[in-house]
PDB file of N, CA and C in Angstrom:
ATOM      1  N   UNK A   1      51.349 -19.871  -7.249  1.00  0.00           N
ATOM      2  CA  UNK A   1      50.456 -20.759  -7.945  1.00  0.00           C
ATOM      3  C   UNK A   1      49.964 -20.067  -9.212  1.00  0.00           C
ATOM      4  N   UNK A   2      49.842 -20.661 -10.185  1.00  0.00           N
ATOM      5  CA  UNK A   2      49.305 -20.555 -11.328  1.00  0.00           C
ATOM      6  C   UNK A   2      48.504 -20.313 -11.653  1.00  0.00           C
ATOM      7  N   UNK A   3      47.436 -19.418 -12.078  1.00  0.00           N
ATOM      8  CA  UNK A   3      46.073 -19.710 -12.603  1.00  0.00           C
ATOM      9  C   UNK A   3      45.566 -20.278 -13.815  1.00  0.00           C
ATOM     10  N   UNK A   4      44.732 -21.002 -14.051  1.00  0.00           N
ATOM     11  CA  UNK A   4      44.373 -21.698 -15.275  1.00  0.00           C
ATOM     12  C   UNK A   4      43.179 -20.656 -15.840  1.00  0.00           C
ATOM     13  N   UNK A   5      43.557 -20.615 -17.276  1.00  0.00           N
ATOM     14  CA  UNK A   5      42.598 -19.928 -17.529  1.00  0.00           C
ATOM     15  C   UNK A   5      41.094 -20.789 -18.062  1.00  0.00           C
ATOM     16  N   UNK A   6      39.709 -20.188 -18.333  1.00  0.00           N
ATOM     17  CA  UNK A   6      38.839 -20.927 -18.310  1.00  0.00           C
ATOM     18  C   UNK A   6      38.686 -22.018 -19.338  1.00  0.00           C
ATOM     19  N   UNK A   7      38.048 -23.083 -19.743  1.00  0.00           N
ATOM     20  CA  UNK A   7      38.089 -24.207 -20.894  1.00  0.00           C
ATOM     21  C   UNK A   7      37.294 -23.722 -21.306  1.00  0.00           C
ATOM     22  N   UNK A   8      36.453 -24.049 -22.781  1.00  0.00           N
ATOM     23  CA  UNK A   8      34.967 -24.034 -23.347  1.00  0.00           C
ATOM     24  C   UNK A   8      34.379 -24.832 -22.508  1.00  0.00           C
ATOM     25  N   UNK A   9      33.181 -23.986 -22.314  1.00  0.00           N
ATOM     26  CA  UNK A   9      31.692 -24.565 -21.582  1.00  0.00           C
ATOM     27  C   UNK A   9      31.197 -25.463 -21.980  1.00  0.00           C
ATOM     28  N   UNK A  10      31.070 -26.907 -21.760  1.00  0.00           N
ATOM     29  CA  UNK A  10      30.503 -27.718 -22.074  1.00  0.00           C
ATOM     30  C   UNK A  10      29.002 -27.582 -22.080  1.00  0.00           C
ATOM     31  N   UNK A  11      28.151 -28.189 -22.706  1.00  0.00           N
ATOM     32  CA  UNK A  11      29.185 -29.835 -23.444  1.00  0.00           C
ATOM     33  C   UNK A  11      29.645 -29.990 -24.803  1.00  0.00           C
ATOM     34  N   UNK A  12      30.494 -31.100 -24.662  1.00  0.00           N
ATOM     35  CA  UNK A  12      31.150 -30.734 -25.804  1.00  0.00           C
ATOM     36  C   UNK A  12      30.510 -32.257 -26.649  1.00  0.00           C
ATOM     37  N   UNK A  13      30.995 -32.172 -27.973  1.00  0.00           N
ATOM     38  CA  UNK A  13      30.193 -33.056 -28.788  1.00  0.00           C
ATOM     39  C   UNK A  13      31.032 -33.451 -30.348  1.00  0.00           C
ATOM     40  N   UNK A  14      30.833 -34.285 -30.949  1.00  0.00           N
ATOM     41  CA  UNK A  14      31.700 -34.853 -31.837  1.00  0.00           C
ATOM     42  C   UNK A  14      30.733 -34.038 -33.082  1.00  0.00           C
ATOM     43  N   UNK A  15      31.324 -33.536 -34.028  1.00  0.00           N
ATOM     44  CA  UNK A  15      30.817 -32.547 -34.764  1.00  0.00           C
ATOM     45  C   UNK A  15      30.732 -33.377 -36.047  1.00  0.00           C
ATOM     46  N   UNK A  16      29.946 -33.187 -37.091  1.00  0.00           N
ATOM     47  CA  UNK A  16      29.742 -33.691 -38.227  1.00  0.00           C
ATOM     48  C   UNK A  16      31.198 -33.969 -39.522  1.00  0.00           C
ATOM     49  N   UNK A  17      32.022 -32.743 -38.949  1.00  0.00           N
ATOM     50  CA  UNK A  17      33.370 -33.125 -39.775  1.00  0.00           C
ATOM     51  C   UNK A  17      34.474 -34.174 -39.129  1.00  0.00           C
ATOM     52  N   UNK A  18      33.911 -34.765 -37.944  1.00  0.00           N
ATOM     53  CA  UNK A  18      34.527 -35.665 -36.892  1.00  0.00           C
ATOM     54  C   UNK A  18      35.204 -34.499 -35.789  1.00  0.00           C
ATOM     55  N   UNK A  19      35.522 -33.233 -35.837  1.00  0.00           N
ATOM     56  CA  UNK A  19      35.845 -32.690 -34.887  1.00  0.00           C
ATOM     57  C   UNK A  19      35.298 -32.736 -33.255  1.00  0.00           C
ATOM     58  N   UNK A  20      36.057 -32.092 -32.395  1.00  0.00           N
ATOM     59  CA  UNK A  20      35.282 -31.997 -31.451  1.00  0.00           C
ATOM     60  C   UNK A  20      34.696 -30.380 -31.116  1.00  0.00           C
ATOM     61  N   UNK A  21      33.714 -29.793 -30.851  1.00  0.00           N
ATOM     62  CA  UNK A  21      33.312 -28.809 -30.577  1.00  0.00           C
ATOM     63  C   UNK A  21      32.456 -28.617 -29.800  1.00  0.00           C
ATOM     64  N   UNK A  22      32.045 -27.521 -29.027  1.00  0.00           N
ATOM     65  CA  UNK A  22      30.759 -27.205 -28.054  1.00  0.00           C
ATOM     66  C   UNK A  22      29.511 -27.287 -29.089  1.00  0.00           C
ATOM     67  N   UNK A  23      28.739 -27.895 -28.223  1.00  0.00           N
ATOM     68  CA  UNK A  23      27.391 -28.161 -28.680  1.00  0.00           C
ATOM     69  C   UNK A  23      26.382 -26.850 -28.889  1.00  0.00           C
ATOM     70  N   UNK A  24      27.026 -25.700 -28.420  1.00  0.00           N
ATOM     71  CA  UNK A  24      26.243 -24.564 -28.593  1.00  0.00           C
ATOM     72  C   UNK A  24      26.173 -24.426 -30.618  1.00  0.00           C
ATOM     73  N   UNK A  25      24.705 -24.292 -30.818  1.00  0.00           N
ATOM     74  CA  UNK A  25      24.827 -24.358 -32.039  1.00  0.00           C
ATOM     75  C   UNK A  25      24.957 -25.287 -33.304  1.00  0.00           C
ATOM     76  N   UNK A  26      25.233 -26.706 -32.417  1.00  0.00           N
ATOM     77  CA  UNK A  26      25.602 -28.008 -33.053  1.00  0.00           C
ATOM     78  C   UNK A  26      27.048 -27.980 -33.976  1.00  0.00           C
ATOM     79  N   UNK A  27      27.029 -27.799 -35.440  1.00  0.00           N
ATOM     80  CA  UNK A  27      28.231 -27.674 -35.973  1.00  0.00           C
ATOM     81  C   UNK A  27      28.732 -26.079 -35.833  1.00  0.00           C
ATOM     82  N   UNK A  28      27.933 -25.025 -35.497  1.00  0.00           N
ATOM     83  CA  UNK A  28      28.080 -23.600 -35.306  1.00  0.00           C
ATOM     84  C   UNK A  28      29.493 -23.355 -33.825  1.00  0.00           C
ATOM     85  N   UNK A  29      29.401 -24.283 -33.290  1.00  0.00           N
ATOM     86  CA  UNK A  29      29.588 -24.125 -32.052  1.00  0.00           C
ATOM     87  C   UNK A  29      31.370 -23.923 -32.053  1.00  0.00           C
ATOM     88  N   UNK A  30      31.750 -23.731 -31.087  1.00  0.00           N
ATOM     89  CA  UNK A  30      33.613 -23.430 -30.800  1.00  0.00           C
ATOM     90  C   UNK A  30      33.772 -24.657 -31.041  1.00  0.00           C
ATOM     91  N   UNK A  31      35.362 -25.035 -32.102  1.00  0.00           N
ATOM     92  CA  UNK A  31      36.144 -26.199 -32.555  1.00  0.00           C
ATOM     93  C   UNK A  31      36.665 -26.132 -31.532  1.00  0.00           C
ATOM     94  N   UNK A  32      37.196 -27.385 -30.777  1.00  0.00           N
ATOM     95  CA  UNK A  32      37.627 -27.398 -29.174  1.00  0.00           C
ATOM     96  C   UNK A  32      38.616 -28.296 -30.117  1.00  0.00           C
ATOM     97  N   UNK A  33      38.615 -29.481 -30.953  1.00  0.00           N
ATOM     98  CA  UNK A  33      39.733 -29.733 -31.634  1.00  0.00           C
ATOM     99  C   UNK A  33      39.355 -31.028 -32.687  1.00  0.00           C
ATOM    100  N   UNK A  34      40.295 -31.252 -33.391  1.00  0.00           N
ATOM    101  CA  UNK A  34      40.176 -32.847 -34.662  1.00  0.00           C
ATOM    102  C   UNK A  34      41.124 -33.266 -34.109  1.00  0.00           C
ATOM    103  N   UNK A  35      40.820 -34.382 -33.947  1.00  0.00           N
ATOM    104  CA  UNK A  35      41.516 -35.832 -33.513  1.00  0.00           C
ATOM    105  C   UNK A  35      42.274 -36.366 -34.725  1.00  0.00           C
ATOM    106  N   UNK A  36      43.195 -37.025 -34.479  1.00  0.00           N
ATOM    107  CA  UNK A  36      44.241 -37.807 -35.381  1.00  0.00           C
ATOM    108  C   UNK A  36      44.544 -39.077 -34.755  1.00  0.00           C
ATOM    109  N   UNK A  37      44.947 -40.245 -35.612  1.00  0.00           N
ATOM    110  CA  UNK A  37      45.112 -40.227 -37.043  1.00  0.00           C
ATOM    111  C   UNK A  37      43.832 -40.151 -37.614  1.00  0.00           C
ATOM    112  N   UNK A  38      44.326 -39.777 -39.407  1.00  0.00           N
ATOM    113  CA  UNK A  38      43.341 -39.710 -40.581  1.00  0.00           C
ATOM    114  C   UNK A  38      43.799 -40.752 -41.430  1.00  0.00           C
ATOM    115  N   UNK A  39      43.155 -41.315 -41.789  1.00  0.00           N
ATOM    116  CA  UNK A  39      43.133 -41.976 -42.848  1.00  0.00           C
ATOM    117  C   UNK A  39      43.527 -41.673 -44.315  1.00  0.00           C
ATOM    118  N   UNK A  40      44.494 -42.234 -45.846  1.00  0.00           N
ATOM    119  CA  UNK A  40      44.944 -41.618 -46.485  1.00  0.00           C
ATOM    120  C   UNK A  40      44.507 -40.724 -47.306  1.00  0.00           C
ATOM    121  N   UNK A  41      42.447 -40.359 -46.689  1.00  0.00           N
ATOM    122  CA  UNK A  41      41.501 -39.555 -47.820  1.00  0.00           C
ATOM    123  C   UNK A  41      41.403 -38.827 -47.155  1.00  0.00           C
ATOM    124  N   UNK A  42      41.913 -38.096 -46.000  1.00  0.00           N
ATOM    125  CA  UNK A  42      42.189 -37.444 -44.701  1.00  0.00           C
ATOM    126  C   UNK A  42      40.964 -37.376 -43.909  1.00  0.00           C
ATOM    127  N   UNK A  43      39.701 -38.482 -43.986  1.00  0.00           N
ATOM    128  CA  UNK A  43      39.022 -39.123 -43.253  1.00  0.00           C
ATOM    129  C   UNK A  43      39.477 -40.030 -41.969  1.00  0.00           C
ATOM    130  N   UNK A  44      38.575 -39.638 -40.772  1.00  0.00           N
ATOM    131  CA  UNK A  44      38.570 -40.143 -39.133  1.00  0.00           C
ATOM    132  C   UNK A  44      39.060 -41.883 -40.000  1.00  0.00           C
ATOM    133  N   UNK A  45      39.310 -41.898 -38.683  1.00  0.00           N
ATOM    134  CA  UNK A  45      39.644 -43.989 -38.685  1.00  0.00           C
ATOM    135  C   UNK A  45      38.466 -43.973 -37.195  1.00  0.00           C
ATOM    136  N   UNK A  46      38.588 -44.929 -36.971  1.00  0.00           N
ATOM    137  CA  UNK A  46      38.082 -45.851 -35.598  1.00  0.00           C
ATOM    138  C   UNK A  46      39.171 -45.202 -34.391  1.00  0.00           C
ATOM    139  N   UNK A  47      39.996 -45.198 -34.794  1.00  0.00           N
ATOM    140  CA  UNK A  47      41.281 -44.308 -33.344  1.00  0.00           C
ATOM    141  C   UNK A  47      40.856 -43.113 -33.250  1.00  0.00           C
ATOM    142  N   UNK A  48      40.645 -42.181 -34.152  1.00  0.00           N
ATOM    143  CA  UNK A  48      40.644 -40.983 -33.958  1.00  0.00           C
ATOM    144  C   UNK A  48      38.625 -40.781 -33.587  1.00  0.00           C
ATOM    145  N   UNK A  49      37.958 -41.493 -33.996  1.00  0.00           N
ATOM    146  CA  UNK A  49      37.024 -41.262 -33.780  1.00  0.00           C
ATOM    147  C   UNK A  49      36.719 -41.306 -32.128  1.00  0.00           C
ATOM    148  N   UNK A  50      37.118 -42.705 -31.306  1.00  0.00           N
ATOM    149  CA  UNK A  50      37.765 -42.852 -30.343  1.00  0.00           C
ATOM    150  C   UNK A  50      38.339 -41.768 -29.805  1.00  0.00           C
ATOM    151  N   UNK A  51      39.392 -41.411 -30.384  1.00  0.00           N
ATOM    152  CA  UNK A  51      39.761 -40.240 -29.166  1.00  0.00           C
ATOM    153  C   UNK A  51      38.840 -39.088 -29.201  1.00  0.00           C
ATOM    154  N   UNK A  52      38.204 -38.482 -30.235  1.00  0.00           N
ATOM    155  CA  UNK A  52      36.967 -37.834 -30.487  1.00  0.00           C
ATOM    156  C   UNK A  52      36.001 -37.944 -29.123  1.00  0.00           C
ATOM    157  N   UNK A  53      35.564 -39.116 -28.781  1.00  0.00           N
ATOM    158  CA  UNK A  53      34.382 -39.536 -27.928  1.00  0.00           C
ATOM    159  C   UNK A  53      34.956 -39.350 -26.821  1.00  0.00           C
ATOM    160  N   UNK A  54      36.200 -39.725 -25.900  1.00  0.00           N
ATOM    161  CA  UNK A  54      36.987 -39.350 -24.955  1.00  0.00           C
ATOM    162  C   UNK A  54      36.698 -37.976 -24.819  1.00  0.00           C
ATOM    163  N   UNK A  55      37.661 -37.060 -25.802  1.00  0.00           N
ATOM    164  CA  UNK A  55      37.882 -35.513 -25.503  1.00  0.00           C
ATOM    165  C   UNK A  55      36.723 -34.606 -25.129  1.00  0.00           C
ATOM    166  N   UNK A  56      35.693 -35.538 -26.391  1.00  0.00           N
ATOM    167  CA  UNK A  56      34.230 -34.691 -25.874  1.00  0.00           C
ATOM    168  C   UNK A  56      33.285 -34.961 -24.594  1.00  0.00           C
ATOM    169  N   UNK A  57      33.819 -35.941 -23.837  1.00  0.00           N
ATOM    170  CA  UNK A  57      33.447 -36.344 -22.655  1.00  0.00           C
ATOM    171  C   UNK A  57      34.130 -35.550 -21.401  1.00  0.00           C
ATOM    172  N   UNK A  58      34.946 -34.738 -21.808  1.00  0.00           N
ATOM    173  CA  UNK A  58      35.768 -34.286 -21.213  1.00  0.00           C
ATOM    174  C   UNK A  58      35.083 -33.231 -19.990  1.00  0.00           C
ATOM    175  N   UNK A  59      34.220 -32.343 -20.752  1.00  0.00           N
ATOM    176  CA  UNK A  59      33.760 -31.719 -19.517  1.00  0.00           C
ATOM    177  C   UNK A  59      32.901 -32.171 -18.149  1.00  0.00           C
ATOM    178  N   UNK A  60      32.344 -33.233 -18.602  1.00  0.00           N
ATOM    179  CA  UNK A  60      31.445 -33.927 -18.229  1.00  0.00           C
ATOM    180  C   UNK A  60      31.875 -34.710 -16.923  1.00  0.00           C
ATOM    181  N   UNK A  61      33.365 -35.598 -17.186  1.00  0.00           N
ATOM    182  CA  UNK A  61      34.198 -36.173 -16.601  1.00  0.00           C
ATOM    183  C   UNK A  61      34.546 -35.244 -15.465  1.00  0.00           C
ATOM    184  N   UNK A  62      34.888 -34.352 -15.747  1.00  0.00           N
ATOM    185  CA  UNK A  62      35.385 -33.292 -15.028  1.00  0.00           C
ATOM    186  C   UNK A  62      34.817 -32.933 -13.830  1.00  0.00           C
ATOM    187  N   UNK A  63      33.168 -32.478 -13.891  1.00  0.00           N
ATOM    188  CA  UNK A  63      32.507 -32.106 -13.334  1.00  0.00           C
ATOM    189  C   UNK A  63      31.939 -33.478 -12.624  1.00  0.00           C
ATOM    190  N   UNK A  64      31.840 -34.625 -13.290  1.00  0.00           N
ATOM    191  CA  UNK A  64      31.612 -35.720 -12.232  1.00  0.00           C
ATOM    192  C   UNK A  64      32.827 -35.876 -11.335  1.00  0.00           C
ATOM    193  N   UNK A  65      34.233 -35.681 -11.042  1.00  0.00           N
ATOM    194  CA  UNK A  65      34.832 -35.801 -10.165  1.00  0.00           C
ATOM    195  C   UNK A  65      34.831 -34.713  -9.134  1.00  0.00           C
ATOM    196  N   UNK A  66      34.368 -33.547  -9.748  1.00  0.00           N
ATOM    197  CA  UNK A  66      34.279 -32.364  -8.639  1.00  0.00           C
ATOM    198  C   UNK A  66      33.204 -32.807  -7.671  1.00  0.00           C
ATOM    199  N   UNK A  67      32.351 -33.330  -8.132  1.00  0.00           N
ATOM    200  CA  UNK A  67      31.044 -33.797  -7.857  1.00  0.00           C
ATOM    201  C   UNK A  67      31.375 -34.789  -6.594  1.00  0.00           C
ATOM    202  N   UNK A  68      32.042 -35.531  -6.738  1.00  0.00           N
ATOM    203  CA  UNK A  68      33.102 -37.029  -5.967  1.00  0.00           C
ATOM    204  C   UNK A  68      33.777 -36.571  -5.160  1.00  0.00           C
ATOM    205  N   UNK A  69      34.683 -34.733  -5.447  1.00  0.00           N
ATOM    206  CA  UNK A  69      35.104 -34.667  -4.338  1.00  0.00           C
ATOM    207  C   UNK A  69      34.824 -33.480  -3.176  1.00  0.00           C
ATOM    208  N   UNK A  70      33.737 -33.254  -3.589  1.00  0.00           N
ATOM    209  CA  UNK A  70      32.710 -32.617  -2.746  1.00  0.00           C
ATOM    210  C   UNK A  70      32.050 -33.434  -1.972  1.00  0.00           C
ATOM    211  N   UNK A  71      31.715 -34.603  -2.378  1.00  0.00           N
ATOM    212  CA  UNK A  71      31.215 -35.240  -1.666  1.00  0.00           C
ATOM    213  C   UNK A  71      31.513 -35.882  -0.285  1.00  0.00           C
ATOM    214  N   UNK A  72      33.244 -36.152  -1.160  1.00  0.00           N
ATOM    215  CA  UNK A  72      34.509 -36.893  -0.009  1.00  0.00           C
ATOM    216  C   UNK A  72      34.384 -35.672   0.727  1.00  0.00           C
ATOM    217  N   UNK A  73      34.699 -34.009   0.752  1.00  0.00           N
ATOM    218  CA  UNK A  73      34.570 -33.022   1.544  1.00  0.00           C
ATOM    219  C   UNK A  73      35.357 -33.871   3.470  1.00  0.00           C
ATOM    220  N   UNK A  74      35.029 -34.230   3.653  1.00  0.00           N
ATOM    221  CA  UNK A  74      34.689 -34.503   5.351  1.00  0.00           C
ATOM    222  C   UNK A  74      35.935 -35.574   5.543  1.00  0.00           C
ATOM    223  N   UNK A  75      36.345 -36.234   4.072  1.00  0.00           N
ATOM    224  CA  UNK A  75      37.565 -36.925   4.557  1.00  0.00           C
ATOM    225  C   UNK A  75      38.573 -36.360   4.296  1.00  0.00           C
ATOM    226  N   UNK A  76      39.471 -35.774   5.556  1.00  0.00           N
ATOM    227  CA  UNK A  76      40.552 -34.845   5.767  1.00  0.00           C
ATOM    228  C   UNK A  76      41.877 -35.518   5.301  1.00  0.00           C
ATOM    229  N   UNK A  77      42.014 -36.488   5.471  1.00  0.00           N
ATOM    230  CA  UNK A  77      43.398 -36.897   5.489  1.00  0.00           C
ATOM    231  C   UNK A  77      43.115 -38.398   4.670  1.00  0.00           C
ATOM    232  N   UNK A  78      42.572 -38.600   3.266  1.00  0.00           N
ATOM    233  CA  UNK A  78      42.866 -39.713   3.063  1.00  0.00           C
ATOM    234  C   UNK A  78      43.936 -40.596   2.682  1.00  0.00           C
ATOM    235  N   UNK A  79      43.499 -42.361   2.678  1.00  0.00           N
ATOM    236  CA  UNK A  79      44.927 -43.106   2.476  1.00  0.00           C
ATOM    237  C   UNK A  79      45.636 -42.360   1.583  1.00  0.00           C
ATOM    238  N   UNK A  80      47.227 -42.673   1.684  1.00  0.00           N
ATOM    239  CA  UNK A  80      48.270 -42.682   0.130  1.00  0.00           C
ATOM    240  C   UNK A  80      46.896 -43.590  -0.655  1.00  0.00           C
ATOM    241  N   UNK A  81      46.971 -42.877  -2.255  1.00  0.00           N
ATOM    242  CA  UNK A  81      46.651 -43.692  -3.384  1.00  0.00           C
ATOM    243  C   UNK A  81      45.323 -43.962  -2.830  1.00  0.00           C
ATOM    244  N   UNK A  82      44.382 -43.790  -2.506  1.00  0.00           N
ATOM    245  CA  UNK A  82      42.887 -43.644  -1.799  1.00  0.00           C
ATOM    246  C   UNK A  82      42.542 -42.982  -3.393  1.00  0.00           C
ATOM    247  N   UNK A  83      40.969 -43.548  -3.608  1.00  0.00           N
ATOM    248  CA  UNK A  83      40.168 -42.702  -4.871  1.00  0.00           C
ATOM    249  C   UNK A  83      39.608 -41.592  -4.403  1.00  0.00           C
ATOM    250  N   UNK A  84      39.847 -41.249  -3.078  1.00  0.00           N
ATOM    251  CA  UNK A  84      39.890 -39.592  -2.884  1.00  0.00           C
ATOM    252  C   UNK A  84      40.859 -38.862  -3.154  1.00  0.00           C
ATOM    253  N   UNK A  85      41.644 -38.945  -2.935  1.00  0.00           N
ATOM    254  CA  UNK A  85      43.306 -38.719  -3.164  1.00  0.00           C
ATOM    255  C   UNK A  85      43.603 -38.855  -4.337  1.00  0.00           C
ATOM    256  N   UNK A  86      43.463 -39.693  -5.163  1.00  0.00           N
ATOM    257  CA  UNK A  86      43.565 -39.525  -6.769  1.00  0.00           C
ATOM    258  C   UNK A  86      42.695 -38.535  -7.567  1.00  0.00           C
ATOM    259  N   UNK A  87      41.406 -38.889  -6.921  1.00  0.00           N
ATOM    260  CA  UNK A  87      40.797 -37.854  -7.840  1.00  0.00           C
ATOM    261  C   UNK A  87      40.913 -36.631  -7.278  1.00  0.00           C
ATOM    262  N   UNK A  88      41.197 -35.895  -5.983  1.00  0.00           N
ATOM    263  CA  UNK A  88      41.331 -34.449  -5.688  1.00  0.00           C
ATOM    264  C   UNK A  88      42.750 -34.228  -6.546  1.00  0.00           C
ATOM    265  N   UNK A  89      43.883 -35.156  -6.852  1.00  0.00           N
ATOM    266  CA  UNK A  89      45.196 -34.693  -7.492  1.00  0.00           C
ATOM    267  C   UNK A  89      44.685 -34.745  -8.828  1.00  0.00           C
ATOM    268  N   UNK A  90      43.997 -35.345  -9.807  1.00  0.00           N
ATOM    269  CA  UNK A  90      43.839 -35.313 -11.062  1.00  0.00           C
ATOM    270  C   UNK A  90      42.758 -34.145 -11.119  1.00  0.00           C
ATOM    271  N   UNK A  91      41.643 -33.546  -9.969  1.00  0.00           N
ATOM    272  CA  UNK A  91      41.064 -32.459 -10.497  1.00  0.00           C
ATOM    273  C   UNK A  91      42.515 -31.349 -10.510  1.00  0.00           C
ATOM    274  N   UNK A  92      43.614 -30.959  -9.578  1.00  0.00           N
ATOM    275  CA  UNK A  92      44.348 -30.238  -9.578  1.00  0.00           C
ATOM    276  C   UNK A  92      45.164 -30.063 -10.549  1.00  0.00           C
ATOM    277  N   UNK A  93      45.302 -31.161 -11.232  1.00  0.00           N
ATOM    278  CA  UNK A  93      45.793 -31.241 -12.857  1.00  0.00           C
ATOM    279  C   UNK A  93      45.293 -30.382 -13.545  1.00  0.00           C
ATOM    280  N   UNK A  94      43.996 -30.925 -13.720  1.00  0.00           N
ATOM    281  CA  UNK A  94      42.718 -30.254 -14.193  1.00  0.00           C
ATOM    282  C   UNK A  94      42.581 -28.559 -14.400  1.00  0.00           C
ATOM    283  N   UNK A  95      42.952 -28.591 -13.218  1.00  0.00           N
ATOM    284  CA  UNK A  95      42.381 -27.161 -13.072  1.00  0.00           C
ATOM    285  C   UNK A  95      44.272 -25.996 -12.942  1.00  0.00           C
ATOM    286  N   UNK A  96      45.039 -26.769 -13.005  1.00  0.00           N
ATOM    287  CA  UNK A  96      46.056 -25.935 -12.926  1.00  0.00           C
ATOM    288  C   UNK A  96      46.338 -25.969 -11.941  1.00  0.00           C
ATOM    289  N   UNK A  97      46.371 -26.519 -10.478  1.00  0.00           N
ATOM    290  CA  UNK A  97      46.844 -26.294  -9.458  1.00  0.00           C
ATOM    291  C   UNK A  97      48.082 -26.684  -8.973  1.00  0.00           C
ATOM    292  N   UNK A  98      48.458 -27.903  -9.950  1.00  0.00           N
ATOM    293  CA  UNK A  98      49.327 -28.283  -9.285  1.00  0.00           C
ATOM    294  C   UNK A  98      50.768 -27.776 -10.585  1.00  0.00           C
ATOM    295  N   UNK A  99      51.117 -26.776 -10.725  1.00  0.00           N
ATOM    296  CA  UNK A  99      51.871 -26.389 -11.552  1.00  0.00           C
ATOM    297  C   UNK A  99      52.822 -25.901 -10.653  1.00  0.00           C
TER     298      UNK A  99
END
C-alpha cells in the first residue's frame, strides 16, 4: 500500500487573484492552485470561478465524510453501493488507499 503524503491544512479559500489558497494569512497563505478557463484578459470566467469554490471546499468535504464514516463505524458489512460504502471508498481515494 501506498502512502499519501499530507495535503495543505485547511481551510482553504478563494484568494483575491481568483486562486485557491490556505486561508492562513488570507492572500499570504500557500497557493493550493488557479482554476481554468480564463478569459481572453487572462481574467476568471464564472467556470473557473466555480471550480475555485469546489476545490476550496475541498478540505472541508473531506473531513465531513470522515466525520460520516466514523459515525457508520458499527456498520460492518454494508449494502453493494450503500452511502456507507461509497463514502468509506471515496475517503480511500482520498487518502491514497486504494492505489
Amino acid at each position: 500500500m501506498k502512502t499519501m503524503s499530507t495535503h495543505t491544512p485547511g481551510p482553504w479559500g478563494i484568494r483575491s487573484t481568483g486562486s485557491v489558497g490556505s486561508m492562513s494569512g488570507s492572500d499570504k497563505g500557500d497557493m493550493i492552485c488557479f482554476t481554468y478557463p480564463c478569459d481572453e484578459n487572462g481574467s476568471e470566467t464564472p467556470e473557473s470561478r466555480a471550480n475555485a469554490r469546489l476545490i476550496a471546499a475541498a478540505p472541508e468535504m473531506k473531513a465531513l465524510l470522515a466525520d460520516y464514516a466514523a459515525q457508520a463505524k458499527n456498520v460492518v458489512s454494508p449494502r453493494p453501493g450503500s452511502l456507507i460504502e461509497r463514502t468509506r471508498a471515496l475517503l480511500a481515494r482520498i487518502e491514497g488507499r486504494d492505489e
